[in-house]
Protein backbone atom coordinates (compact mmCIF):
# COMPACT_ATOMS: atom_id res chain seq x y z
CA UNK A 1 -69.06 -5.35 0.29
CA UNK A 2 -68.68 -6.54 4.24
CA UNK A 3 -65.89 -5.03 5.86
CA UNK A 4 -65.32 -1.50 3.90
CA UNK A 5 -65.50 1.46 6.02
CA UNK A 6 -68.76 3.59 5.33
CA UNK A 7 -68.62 7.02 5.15
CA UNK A 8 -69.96 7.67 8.71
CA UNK A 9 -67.21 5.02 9.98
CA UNK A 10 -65.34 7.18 7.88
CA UNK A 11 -65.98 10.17 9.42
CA UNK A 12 -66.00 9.08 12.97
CA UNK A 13 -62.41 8.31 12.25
CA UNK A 14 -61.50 11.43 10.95
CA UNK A 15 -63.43 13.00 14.36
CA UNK A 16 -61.29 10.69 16.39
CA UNK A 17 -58.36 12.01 14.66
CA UNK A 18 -59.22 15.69 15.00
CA UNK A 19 -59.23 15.15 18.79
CA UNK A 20 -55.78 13.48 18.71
CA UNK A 21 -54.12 16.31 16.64
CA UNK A 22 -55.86 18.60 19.68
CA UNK A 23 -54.16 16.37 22.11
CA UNK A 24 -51.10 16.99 20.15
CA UNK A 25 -51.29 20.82 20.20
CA UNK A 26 -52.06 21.08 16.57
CA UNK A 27 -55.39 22.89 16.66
CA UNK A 28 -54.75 23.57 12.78
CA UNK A 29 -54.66 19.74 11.91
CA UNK A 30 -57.66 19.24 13.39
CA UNK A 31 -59.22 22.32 12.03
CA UNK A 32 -58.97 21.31 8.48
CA UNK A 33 -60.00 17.70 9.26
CA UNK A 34 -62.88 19.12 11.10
CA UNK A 35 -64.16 21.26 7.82
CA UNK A 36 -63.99 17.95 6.12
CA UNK A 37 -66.40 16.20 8.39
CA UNK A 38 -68.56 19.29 8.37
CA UNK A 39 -69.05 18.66 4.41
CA UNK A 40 -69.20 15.08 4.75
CA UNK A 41 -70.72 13.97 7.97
CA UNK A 42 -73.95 13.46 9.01
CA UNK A 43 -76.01 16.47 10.92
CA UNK A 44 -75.02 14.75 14.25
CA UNK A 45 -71.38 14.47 13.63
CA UNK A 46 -71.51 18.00 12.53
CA UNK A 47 -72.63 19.01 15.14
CA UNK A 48 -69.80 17.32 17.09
CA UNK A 49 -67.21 18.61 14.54
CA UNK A 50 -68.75 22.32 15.45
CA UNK A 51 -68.34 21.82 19.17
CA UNK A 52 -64.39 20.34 18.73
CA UNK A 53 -63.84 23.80 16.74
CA UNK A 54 -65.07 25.87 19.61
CA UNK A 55 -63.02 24.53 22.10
CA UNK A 56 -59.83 25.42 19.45
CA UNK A 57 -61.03 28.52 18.15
């Protein structure tokens, strides 16, 4: 119904979230939130996902 989260919504909030844990200095937080959008997202926000790894790999 109106007002549940899709999955991109979803997913864009778990992006967001990867880039706080960065901002908090835990690369490996965001790492395994990351490999979850990666199965999950669409082929844009993997994309994104893949670029937030590179910058903590």
């Amino acid at each position: 119904g109106d007002g549940e989260l899709t999955d991109m919504d979803e997913v864009s909030t778990k992006l967001d979230l990867a880039r706080a844990y960065i901002d908090m200095g835990d690369p490996d937080g965001a790492r395994s939130i990351l490999d979850e959008v990666i199965e999950e997202g669409s082929d844009d926000q993997k994309d994104e996902a893949r670029g937030i790894m590179e910058q903590i790999a």
